[in-house]
PDB file of N, CA and C in Angstrom:
ATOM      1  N   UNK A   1     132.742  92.272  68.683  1.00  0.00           N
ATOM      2  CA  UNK A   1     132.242  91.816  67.410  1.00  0.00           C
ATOM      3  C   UNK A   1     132.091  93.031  66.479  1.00  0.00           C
ATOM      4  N   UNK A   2     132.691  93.253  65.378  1.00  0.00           N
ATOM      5  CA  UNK A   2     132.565  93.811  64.202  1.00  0.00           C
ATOM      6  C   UNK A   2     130.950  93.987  63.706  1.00  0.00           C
ATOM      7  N   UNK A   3     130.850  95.001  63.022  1.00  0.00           N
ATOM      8  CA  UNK A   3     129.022  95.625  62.462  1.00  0.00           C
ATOM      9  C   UNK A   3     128.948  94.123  61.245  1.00  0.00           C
ATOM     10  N   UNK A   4     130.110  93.466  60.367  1.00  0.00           N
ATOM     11  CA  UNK A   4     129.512  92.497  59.467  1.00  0.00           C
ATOM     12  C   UNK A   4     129.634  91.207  60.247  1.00  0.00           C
ATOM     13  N   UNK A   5     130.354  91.006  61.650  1.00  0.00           N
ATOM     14  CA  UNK A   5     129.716  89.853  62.145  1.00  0.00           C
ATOM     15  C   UNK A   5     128.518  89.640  62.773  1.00  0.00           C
ATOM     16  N   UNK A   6     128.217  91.123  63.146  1.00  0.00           N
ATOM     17  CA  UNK A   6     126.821  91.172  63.784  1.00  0.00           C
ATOM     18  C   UNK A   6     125.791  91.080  62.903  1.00  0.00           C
ATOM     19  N   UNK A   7     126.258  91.554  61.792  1.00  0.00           N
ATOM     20  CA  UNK A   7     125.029  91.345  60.370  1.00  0.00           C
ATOM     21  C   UNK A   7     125.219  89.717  60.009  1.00  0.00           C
ATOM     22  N   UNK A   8     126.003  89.160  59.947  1.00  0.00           N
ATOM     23  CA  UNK A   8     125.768  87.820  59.547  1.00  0.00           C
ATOM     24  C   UNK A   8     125.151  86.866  60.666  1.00  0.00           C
ATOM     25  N   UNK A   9     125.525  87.275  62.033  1.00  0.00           N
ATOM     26  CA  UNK A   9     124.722  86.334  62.669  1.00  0.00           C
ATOM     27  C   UNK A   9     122.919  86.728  62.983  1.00  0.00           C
ATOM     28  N   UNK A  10     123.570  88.479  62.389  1.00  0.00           N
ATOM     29  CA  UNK A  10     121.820  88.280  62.481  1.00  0.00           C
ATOM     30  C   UNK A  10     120.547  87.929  61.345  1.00  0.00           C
ATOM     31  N   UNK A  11     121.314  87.609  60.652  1.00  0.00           N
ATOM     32  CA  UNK A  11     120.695  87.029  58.746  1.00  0.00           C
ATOM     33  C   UNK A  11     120.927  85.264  58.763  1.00  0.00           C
ATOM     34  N   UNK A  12     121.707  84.871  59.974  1.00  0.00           N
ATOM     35  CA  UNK A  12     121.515  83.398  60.031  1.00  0.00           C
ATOM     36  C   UNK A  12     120.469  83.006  61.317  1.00  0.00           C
ATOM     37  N   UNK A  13     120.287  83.977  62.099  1.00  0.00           N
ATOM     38  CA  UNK A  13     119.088  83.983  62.945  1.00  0.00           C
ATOM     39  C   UNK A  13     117.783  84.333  62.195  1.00  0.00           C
ATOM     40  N   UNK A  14     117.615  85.267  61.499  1.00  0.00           N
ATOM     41  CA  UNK A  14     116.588  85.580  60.867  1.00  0.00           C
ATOM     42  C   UNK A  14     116.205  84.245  59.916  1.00  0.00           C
ATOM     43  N   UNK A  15     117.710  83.522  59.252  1.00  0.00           N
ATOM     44  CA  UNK A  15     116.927  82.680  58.085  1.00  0.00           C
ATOM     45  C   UNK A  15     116.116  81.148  59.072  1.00  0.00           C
ATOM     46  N   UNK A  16     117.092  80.706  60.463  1.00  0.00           N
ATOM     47  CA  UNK A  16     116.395  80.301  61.502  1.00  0.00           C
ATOM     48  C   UNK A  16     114.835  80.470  61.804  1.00  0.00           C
ATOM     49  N   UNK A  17     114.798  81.655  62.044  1.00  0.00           N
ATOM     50  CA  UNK A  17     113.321  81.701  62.202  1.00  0.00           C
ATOM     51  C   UNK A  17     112.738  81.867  61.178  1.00  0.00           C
ATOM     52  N   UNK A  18     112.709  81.943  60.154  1.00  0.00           N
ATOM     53  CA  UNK A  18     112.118  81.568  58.709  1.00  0.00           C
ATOM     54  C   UNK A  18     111.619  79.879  58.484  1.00  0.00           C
ATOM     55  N   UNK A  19     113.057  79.490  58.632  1.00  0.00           N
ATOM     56  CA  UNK A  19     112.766  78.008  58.311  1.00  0.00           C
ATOM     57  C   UNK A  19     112.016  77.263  59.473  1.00  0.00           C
ATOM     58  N   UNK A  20     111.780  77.844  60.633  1.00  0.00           N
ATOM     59  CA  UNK A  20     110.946  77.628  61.854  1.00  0.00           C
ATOM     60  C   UNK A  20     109.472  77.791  61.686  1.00  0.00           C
ATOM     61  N   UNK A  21     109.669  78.705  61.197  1.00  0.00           N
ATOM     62  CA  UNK A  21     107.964  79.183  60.687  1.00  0.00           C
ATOM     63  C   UNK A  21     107.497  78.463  59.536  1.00  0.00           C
ATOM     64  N   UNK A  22     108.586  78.467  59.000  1.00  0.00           N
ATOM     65  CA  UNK A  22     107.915  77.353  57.855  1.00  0.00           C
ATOM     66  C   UNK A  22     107.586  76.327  57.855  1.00  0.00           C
ATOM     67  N   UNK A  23     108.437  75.431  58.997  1.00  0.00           N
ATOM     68  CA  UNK A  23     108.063  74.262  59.351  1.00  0.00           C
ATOM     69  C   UNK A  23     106.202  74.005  60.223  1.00  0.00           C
ATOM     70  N   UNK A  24     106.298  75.146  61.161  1.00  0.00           N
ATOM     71  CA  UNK A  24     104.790  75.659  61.691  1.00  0.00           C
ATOM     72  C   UNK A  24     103.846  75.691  60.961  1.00  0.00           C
ATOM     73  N   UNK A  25     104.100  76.137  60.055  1.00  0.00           N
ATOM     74  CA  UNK A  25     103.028  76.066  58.996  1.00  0.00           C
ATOM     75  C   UNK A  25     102.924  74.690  57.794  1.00  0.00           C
ATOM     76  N   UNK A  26     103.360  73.997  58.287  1.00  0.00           N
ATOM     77  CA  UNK A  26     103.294  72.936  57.968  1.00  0.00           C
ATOM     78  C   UNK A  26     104.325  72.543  55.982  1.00  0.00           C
ATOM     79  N   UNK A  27     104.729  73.322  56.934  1.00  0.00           N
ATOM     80  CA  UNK A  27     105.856  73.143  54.786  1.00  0.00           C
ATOM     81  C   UNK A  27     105.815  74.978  53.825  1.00  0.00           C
ATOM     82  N   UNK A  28     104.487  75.140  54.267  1.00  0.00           N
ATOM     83  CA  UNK A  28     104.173  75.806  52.723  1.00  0.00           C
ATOM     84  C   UNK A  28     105.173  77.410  52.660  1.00  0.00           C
ATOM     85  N   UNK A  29     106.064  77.889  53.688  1.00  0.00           N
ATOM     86  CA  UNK A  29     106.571  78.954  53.630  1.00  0.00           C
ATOM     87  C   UNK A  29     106.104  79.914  52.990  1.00  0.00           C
ATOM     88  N   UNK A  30     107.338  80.776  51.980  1.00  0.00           N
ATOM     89  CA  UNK A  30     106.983  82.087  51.386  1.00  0.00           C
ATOM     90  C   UNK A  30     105.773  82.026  49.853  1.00  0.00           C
ATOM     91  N   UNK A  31     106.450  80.898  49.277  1.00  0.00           N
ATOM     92  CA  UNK A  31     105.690  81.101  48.196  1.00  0.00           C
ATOM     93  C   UNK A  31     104.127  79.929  48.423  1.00  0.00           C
ATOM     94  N   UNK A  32     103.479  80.856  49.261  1.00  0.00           N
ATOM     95  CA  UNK A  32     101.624  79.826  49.401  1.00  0.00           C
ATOM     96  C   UNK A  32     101.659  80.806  47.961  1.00  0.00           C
ATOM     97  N   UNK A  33      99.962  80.427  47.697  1.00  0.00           N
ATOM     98  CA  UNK A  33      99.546  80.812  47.346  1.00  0.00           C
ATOM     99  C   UNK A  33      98.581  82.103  46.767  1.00  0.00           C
ATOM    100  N   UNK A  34      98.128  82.469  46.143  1.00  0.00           N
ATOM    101  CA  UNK A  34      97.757  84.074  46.637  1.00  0.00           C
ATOM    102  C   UNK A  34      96.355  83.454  47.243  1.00  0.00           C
ATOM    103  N   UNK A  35      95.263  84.726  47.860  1.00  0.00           N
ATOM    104  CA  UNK A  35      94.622  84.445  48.655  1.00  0.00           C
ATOM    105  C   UNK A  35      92.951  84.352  47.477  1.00  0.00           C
ATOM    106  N   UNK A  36      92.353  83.300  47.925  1.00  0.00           N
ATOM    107  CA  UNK A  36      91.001  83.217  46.800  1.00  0.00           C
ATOM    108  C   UNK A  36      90.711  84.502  46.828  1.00  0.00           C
ATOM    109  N   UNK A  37      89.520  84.850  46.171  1.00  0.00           N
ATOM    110  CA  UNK A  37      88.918  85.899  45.949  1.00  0.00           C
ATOM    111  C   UNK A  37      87.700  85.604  46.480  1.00  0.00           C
ATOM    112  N   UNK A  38      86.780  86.864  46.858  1.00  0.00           N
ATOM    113  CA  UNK A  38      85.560  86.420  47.390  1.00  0.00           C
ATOM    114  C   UNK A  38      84.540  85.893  46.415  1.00  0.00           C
ATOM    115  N   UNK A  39      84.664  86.027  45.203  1.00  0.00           N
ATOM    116  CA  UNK A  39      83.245  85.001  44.730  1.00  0.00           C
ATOM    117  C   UNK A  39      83.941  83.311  44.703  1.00  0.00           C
ATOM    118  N   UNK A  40      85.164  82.988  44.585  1.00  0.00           N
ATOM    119  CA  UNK A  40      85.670  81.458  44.573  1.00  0.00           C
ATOM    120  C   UNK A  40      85.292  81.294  45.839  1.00  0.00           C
ATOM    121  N   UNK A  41      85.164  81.994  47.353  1.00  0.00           N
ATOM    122  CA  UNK A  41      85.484  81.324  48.280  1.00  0.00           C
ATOM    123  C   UNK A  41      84.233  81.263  49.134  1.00  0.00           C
ATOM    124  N   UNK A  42      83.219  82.049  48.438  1.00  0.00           N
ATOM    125  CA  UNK A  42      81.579  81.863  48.549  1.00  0.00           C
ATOM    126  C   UNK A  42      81.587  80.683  47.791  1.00  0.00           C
ATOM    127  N   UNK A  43      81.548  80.396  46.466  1.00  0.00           N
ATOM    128  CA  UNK A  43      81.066  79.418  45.442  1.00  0.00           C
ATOM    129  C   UNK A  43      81.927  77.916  46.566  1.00  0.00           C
ATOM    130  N   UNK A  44      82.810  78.163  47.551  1.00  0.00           N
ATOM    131  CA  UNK A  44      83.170  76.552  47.783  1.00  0.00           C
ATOM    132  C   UNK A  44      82.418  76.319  49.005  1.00  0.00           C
ATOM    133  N   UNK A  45      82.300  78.012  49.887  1.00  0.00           N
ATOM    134  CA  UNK A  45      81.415  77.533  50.765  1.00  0.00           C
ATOM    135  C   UNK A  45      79.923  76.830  50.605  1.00  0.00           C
ATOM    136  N   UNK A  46      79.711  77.492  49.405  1.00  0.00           N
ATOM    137  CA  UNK A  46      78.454  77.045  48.855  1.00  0.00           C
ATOM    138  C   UNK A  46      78.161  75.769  48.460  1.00  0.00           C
ATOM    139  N   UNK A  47      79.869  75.250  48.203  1.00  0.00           N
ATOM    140  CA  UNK A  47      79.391  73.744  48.054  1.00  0.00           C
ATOM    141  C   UNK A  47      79.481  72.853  48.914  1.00  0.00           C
ATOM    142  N   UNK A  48      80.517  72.882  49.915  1.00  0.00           N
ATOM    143  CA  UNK A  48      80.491  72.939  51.417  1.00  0.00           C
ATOM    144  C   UNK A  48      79.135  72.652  52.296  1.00  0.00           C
ATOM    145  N   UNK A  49      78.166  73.554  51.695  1.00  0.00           N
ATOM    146  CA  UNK A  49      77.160  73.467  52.366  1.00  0.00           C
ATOM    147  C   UNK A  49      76.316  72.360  51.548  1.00  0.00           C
ATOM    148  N   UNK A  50      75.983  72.229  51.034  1.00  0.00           N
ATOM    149  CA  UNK A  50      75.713  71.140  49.770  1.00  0.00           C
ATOM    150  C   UNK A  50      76.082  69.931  50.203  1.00  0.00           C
ATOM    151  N   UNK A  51      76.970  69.704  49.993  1.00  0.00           N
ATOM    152  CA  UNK A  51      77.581  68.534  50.981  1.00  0.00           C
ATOM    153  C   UNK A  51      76.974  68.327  51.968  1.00  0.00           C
ATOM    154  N   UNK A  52      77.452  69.516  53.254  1.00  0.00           N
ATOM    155  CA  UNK A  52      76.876  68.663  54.188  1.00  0.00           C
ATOM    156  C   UNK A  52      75.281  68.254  54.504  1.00  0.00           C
ATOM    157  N   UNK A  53      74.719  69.129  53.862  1.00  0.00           N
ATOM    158  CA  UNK A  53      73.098  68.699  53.791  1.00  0.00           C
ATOM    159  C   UNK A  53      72.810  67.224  53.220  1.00  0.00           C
ATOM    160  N   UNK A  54      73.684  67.117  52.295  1.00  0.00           N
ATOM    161  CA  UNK A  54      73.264  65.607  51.451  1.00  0.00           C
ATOM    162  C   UNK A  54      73.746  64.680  52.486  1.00  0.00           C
ATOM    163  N   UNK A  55      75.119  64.857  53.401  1.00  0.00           N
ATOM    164  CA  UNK A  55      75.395  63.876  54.328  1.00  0.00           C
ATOM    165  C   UNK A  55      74.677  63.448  55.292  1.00  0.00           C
ATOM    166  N   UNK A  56      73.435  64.739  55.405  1.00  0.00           N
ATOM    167  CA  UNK A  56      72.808  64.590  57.084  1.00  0.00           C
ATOM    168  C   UNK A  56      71.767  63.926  56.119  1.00  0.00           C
ATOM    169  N   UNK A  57      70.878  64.075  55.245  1.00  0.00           N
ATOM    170  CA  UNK A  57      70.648  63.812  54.339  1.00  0.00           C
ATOM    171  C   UNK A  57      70.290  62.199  54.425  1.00  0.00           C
ATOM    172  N   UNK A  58      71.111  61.796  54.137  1.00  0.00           N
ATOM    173  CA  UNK A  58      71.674  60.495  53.793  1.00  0.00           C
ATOM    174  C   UNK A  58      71.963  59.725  55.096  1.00  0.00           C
ATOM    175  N   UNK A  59      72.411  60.635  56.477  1.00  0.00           N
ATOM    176  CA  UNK A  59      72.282  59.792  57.658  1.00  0.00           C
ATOM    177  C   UNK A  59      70.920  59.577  58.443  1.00  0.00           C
ATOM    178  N   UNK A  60      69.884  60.235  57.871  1.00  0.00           N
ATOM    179  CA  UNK A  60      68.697  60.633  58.326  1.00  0.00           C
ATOM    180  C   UNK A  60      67.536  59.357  57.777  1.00  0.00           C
ATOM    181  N   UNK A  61      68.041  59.523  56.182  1.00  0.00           N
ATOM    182  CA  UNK A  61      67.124  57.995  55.694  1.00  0.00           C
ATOM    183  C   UNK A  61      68.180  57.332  55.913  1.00  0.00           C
ATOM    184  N   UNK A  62      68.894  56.694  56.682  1.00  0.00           N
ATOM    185  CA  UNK A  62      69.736  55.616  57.338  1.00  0.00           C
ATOM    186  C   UNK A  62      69.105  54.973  58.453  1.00  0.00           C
ATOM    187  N   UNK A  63      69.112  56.573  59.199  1.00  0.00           N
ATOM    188  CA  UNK A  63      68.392  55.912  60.869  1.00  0.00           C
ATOM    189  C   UNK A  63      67.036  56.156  60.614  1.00  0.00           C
ATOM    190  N   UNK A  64      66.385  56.652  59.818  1.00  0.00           N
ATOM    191  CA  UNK A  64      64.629  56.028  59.425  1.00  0.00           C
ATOM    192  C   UNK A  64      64.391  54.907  59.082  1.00  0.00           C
ATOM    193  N   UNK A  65      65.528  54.773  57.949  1.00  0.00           N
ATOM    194  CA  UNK A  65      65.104  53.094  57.727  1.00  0.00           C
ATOM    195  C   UNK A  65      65.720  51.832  58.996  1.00  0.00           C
ATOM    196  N   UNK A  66      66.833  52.219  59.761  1.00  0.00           N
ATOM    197  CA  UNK A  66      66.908  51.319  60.934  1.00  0.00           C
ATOM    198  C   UNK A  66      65.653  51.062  61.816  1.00  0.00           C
ATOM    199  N   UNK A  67      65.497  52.568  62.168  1.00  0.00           N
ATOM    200  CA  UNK A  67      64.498  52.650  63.405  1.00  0.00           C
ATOM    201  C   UNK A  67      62.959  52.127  62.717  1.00  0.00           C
ATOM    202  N   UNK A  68      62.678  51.918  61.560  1.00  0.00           N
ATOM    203  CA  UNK A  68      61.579  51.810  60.781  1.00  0.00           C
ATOM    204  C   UNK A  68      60.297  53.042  60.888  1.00  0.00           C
ATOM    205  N   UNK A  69      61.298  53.872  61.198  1.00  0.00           N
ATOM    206  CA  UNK A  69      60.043  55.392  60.794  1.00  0.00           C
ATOM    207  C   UNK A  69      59.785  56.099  59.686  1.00  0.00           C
ATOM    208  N   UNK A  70      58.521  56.587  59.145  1.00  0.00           N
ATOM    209  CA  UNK A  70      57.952  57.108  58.370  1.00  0.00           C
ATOM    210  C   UNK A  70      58.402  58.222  58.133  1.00  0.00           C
ATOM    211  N   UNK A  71      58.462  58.682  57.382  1.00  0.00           N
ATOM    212  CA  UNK A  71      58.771  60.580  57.029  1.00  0.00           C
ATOM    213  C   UNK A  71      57.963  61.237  57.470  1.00  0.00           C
ATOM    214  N   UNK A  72      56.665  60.771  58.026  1.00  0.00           N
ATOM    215  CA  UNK A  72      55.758  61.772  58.414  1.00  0.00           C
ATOM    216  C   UNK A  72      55.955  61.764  59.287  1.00  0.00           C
ATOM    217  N   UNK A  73      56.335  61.006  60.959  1.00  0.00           N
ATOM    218  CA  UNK A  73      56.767  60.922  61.912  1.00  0.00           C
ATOM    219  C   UNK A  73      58.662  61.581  62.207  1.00  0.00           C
ATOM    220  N   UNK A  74      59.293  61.708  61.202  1.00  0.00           N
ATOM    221  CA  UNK A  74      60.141  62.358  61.679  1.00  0.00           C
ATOM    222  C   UNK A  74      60.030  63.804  61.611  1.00  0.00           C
ATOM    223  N   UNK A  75      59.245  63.875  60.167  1.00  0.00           N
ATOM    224  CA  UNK A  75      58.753  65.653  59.827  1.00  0.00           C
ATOM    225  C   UNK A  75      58.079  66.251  61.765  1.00  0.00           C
ATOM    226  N   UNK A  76      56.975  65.293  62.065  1.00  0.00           N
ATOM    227  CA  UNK A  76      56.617  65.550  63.084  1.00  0.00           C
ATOM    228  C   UNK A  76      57.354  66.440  64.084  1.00  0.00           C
ATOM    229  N   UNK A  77      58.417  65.054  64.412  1.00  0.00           N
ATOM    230  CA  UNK A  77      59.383  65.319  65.346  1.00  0.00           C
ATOM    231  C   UNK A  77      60.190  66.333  64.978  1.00  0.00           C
ATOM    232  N   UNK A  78      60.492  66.975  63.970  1.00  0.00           N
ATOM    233  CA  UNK A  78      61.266  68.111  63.798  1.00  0.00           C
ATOM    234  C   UNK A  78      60.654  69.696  64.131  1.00  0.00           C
ATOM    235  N   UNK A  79      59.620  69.467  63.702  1.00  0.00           N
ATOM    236  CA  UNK A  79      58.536  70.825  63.891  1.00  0.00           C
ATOM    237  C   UNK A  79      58.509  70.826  65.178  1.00  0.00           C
ATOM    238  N   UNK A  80      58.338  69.825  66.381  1.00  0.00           N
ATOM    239  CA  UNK A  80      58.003  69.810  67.416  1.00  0.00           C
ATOM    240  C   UNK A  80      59.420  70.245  68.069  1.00  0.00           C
ATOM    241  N   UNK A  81      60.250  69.721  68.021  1.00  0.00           N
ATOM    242  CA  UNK A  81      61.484  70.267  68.114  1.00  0.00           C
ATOM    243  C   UNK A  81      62.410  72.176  67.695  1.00  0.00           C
ATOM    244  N   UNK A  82      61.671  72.391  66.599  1.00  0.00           N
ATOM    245  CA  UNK A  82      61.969  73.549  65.881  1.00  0.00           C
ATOM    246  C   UNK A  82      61.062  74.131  66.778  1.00  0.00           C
ATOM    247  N   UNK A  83      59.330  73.693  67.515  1.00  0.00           N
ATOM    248  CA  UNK A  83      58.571  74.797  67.990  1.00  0.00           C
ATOM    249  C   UNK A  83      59.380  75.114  69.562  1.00  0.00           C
ATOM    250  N   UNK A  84      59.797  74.226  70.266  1.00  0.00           N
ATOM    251  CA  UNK A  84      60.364  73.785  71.509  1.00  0.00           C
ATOM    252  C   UNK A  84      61.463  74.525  71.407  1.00  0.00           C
ATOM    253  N   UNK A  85      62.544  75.137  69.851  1.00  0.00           N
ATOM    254  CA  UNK A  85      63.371  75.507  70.530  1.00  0.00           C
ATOM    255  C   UNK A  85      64.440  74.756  70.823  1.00  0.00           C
ATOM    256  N   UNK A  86      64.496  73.701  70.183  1.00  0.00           N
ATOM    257  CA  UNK A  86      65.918  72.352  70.945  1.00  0.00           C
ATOM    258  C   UNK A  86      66.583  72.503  69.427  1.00  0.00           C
ATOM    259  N   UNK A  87      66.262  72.601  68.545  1.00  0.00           N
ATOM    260  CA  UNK A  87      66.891  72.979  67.280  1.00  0.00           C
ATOM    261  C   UNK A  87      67.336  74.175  66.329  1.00  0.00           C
ATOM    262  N   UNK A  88      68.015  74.497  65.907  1.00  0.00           N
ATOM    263  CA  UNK A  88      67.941  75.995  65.144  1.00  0.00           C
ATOM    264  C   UNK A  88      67.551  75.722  63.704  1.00  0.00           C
TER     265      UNK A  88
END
């Protein structure tokens, strides 16, 4: 084999594993995106967290109002839990 057949099969192997990797990554290949910056990617964790507080939130007066307990009885149970150590 000649030095330009060896260069072409190795630029159709290379574009192979390109389009392999690209597929791995689920589509997005060469041109993603550039990478956030750290105050955007605090500000989403931040909302992230927001979220999920309102969800637990919201599943918490769910199963209070099923179970028919008081807020003062779950506050209870949390402190007692937080002193015990079964919660962080």
């Amino acid at each position: 084999m000649d030095e330009r057949e060896k260069l072409r099969k190795f630029r159709e192997l290379d574009d192979a594993f390109a389009e392999a990797l690209k597929e791995l990554d689920g589509g997005s290949g060469y041109d993603t995106p550039p990478q956030e910056d750290a105050a955007s990617l605090e500000a989403r964790r931040q909302e992230e967290e927001i979220e999920r507080q309102r969800l637990f939130e919201q599943r918490l007066r769910a199963l209070m109002s099923e179970y028919h307990l008081p807020s003062e009885s779950v506050s209870t149970l949390m402190r007692t839990l937080l002193e015990l150590g079964r919660i962080a």
